[in-house]
Protein backbone atom coordinates (compact mmCIF):
# COMPACT_ATOMS: atom_id res chain seq x y z
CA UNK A 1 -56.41 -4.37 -17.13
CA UNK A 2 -52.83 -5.07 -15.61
CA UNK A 3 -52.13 -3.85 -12.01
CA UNK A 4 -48.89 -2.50 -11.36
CA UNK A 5 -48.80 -2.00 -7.49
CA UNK A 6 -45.72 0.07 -6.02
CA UNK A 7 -43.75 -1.90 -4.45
CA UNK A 8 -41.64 -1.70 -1.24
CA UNK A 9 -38.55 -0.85 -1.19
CA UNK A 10 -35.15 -1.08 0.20
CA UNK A 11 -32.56 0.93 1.08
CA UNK A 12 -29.83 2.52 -1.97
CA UNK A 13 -26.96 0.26 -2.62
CA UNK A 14 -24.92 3.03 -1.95
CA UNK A 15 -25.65 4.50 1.85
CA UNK A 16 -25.43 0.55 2.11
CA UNK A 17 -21.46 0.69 1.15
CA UNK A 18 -20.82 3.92 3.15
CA UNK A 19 -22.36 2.78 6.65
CA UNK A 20 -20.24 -0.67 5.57
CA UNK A 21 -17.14 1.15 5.34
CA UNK A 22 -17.40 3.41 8.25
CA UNK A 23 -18.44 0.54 10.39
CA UNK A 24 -15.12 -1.48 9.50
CA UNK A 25 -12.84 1.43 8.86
CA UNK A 26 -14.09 3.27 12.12
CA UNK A 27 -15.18 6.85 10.77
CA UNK A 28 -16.66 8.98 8.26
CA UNK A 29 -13.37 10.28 6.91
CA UNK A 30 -11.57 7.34 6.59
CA UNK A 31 -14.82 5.22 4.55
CA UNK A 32 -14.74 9.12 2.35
CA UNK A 33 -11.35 7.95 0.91
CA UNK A 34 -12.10 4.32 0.33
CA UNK A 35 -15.26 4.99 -1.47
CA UNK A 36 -13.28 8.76 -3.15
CA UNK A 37 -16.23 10.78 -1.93
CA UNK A 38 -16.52 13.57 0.52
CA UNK A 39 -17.32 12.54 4.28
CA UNK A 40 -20.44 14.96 4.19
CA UNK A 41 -21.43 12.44 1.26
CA UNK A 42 -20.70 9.52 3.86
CA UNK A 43 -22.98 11.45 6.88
CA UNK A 44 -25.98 12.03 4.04
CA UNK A 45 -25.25 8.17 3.16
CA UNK A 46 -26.11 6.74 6.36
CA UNK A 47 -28.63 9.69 7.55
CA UNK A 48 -30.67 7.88 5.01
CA UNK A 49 -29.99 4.16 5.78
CA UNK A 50 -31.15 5.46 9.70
CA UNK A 51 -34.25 6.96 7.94
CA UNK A 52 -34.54 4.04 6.35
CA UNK A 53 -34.41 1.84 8.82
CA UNK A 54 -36.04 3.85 11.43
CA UNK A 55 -32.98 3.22 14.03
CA UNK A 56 -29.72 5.19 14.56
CA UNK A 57 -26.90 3.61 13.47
CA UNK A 58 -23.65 5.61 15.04
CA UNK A 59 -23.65 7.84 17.65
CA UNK A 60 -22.23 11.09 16.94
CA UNK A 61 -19.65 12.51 19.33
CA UNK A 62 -17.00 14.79 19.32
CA UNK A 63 -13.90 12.82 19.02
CA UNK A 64 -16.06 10.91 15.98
CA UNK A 65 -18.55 8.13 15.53
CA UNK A 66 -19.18 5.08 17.35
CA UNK A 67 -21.40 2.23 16.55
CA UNK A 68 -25.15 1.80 18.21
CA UNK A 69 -26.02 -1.65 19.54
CA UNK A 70 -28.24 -1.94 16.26
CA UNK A 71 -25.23 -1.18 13.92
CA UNK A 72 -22.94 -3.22 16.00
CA UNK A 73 -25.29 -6.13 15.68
CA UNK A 74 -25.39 -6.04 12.08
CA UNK A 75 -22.34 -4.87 10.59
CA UNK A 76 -20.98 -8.52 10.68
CA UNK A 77 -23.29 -9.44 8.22
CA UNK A 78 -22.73 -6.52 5.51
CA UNK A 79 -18.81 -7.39 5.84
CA UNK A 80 -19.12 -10.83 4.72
CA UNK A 81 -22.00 -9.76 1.84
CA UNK A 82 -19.65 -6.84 0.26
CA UNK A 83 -16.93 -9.44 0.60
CA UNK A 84 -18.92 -11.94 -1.09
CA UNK A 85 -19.81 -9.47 -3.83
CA UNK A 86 -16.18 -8.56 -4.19
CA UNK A 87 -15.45 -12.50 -4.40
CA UNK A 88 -18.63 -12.65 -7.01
CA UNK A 89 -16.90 -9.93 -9.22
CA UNK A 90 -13.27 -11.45 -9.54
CA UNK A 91 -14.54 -14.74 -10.03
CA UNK A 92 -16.50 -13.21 -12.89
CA UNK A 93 -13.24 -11.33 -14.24
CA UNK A 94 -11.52 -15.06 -14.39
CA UNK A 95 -14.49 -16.22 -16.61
CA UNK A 96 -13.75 -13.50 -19.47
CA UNK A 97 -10.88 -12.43 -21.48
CA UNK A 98 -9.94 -9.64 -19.35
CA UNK A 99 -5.96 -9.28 -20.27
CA UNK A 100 -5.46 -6.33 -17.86
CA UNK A 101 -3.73 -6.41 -15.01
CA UNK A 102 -4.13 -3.48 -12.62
CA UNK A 103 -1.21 -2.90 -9.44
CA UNK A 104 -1.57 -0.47 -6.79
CA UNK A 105 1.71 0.41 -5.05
CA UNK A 106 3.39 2.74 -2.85
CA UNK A 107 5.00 5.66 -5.98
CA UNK A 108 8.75 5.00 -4.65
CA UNK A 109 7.99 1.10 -5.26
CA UNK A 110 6.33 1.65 -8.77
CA UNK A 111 9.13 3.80 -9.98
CA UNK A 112 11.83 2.36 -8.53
CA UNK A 113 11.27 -1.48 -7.78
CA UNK A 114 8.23 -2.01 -10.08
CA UNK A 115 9.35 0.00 -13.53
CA UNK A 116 12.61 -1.65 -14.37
CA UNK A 117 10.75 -5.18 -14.28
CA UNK A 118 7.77 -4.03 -16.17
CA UNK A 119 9.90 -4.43 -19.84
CA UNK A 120 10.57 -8.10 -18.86
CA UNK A 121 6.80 -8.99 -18.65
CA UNK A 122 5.79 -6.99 -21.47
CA UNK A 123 8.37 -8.97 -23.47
CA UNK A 124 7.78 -12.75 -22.13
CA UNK A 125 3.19 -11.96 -21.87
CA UNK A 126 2.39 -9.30 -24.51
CA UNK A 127 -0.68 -10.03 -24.77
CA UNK A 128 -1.39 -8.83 -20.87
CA UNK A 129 -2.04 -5.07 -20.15
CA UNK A 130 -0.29 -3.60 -16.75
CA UNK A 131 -1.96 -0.38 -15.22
CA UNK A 132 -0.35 0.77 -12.69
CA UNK A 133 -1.88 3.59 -9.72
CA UNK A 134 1.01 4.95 -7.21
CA UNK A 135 -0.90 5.84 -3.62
CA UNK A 136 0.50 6.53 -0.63
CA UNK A 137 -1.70 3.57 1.65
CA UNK A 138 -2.34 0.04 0.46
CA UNK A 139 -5.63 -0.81 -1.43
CA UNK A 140 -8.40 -2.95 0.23
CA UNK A 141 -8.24 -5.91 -2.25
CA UNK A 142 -11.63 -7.31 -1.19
CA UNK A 143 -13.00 -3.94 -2.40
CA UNK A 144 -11.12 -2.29 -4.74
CA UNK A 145 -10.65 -3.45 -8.17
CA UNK A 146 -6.89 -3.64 -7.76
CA UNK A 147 -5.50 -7.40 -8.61
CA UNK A 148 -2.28 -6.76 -6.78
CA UNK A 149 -0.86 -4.41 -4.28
CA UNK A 150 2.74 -3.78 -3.64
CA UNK A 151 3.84 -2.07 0.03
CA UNK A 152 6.14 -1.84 2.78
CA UNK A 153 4.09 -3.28 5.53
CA UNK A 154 3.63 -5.63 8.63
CA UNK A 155 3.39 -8.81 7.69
CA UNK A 156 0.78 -11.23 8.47
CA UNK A 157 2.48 -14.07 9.18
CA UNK A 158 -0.57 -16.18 9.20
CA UNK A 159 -0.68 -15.35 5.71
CA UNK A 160 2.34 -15.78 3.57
CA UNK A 161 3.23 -17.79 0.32
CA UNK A 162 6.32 -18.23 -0.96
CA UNK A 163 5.02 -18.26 -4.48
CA UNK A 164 1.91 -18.65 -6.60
CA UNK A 165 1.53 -22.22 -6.69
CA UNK A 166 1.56 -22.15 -2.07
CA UNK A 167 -1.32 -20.12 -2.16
CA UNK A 168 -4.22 -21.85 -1.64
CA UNK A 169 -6.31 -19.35 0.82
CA UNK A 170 -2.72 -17.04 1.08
CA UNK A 171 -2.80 -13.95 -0.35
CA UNK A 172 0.59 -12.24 0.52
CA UNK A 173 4.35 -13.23 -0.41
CA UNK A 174 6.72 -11.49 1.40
CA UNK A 175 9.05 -10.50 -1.36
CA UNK A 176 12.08 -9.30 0.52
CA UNK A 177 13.27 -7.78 3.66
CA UNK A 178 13.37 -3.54 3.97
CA UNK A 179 16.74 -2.84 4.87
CA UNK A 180 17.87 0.33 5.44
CA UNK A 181 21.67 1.97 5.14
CA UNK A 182 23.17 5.23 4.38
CA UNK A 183 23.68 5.67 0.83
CA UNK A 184 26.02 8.84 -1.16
CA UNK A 185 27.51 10.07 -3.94
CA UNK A 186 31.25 8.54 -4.23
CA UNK A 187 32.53 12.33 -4.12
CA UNK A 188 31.29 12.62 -0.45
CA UNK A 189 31.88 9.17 0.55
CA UNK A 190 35.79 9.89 0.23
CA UNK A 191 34.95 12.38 3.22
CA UNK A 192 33.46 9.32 5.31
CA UNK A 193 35.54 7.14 7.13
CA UNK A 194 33.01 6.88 10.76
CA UNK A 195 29.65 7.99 11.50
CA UNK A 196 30.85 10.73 13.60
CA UNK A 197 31.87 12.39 10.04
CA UNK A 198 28.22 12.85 9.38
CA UNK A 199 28.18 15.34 11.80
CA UNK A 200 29.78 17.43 8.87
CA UNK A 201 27.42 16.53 5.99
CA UNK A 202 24.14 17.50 5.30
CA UNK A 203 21.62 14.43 6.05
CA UNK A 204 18.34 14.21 3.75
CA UNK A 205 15.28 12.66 4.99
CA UNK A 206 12.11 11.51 3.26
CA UNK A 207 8.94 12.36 4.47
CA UNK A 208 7.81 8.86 4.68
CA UNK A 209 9.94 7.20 6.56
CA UNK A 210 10.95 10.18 8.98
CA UNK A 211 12.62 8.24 12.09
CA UNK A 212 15.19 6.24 8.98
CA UNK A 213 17.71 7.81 10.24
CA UNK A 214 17.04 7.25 14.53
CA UNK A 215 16.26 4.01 13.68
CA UNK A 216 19.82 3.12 11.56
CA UNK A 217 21.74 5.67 14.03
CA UNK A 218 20.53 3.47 17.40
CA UNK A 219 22.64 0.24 16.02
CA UNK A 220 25.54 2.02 14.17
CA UNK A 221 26.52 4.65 16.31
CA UNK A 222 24.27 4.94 19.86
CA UNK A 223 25.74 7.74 21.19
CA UNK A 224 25.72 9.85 18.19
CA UNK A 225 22.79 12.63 17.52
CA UNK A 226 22.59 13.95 14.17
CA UNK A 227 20.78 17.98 13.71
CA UNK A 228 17.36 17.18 11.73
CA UNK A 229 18.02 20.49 9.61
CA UNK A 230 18.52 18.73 5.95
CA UNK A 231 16.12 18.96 3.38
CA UNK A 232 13.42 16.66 3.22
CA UNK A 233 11.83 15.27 0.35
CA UNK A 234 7.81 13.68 -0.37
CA UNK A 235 9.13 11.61 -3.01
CA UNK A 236 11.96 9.01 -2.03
CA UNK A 237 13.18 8.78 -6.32
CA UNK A 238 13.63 12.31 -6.11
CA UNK A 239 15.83 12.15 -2.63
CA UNK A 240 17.66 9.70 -4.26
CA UNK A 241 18.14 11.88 -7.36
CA UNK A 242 19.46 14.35 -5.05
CA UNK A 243 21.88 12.11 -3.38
CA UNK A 244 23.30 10.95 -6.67
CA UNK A 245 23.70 14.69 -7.36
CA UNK A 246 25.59 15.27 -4.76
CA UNK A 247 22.86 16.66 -2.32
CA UNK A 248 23.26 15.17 0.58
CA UNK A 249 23.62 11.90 2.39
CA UNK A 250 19.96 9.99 2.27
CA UNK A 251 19.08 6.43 4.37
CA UNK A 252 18.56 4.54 1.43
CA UNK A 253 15.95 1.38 0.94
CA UNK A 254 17.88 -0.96 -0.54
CA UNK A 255 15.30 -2.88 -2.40
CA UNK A 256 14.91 0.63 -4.20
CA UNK A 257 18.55 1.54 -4.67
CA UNK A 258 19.86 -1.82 -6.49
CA UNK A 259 20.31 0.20 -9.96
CA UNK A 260 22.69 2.98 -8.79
CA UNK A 261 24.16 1.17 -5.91
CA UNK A 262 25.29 -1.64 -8.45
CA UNK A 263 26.46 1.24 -11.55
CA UNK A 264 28.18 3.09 -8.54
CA UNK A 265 25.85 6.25 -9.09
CA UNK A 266 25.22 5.78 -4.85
CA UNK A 267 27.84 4.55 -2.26
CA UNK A 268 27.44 2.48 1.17
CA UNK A 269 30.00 4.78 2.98
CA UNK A 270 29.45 2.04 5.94
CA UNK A 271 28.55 -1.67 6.10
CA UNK A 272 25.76 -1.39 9.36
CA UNK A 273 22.40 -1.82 8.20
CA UNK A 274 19.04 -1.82 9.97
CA UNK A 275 15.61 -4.08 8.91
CA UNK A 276 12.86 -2.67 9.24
CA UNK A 277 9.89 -4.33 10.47
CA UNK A 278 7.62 -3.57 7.50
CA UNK A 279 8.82 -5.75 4.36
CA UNK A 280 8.08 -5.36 0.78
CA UNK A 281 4.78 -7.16 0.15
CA UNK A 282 2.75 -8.45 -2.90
CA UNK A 283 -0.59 -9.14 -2.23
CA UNK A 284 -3.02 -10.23 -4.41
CA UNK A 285 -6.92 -9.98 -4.97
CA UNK A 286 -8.50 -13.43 -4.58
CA UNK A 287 -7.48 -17.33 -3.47
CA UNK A 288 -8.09 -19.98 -5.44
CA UNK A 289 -10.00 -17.86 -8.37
CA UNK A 290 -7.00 -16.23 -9.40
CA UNK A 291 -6.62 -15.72 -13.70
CA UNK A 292 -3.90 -17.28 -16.03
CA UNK A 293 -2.97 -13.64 -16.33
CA UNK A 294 -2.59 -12.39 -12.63
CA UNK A 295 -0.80 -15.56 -12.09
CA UNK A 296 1.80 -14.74 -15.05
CA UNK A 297 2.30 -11.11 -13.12
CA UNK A 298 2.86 -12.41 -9.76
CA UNK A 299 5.35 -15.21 -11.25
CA UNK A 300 7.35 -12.76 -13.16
CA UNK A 301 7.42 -10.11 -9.63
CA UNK A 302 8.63 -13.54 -7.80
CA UNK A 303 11.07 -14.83 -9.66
């Protein structure tokens, strides 16, 4: 008669990913939004990995959660596995006939950069599918099933391509400098002749990027301190809706603003502009494992 003895076992995959992520990402609430679950989910997560184990993993405190000895010794080692089993998954996506293509990028770059290249690849690779999620942080691309991500961010400079074909173990190309100028509708920027005359306009601001206008003021005009009282706006494309309407005067991205500052919809009342130190970025899931398909995307967002 067979014997079917129970067998030991180990601990569930997922409290495995949420003491992972909290390790890394230092705290419950910020491995919650990785994984999209609540943080109490997190907490039950690794209450039974400690059960589990018989050992405490993070000491709870006040101000939040810091590693034991225990967790600190081991955390090294789930890193590299998840990262492995990220690796494992993409290399498996290259391997099949997966024609979609899936970007994650900051909403004012998907509607305003991204969109108005998107009918250009559809035309020149039909055959490849582009989904596109707008969030407000970048992706982790060694976890999330995003093939590209497109921010304003610090670069790496350890880490840049200047195309595809460079990138070997690179997985960023910087794709172009974040400068930043005042930008308005050509009825108000007959009224503008020095930055002093901004005293008499109303200045928008975007909720994003809230020190834009500190930051251009400090090189164009120094001694000049303009009243924070305009409206401000969570979505830059609708700020700069606004300005082309006659709103206001906004401190405009200029990798976003090349349509209506090129149909004259938005004027550059003044030449002075101001880089920021956070470029627009492509990065990409995976090295040297990279698909046909991604590398048809990334080409076409290059060139």
């Amino acid at each position: 008669m067979p014997v079917s003895p129970p067998r030991p076992k180990g601990p569930p995959l997922n409290a495995l990913r949420a003491f992972e992520a909290a390790a890394r990402l230092g705290g419950f609430n910020n491995a919650a939004e990785e994984l999209c679950v609540t943080s109490g989910a997190i907490s039950q997560h690794i209450k039974t990995l400690e059960d589990w184990a018989g050992a405490k993993l993070f000491e709870r405190r006040s101000q939040g959660v810091v590693l034991t000895d225990v967790g600190a010794e081991v955390i090294a080692d789930f890193t590299s596995a998840f990262d492995a089993l990220g690796d494992a998954v993409r290399l498996l996506r290259t391997k099949t006939t997966v024609t979609t293509i899936n970007i994650a990028a900051l909403p004012s770059i998907a509607q305003l950069w991204l969109s108005p290249r998107l009918p250009a690849i559809r035309r020149a690779f039909p055959h490849i599918n582009i989904s596109i999620t707008a969030l407000e942080t970048p992706p982790n691309l060694n976890r999330e099933m995003f093939d590209i991500s497109l921010f304003f961010e610090a670069a790496n400079t350890d880490n840049n391509a200047n195309n595809i074909n460079d990138i070997n173990n690179n997985k960023q190309i910087i794709l172009e400098e974040d400068t930043i100028l005042p930008v308005c509708s050509p009825e108000i920027a007959k009224r503008l002749k020095t930055p002093a005359d901004l005293l008499n306009e109303t200045c928008l601001y975007d909720v994003l990027w809230p020190d834009d206008w500190t930051n251009w003021l400090n090189k164009a005009a120094p001694d000049l301190t303009i009243p924070k009282n305009g409206p401000s706006y969570s979505l830059f494309s609708i700020a700069a809706e606004e300005t082309k309407n006659g709103a206001g005067i906004l401190m405009g991205h200029l990798s976003l603003l090349e349509a209506p500052l090129k149909n004259g919809d938005l004027v550059a009342p003044f030449k002075q502009t101001v880089k920021t130190d956070k470029p627009l970025i492509l990065k990409f899931a995976g090295d040297k494992n990279v698909s046909n398909n991604l590398r048809h995307v990334i080409d076409s967002l290059t060139g």
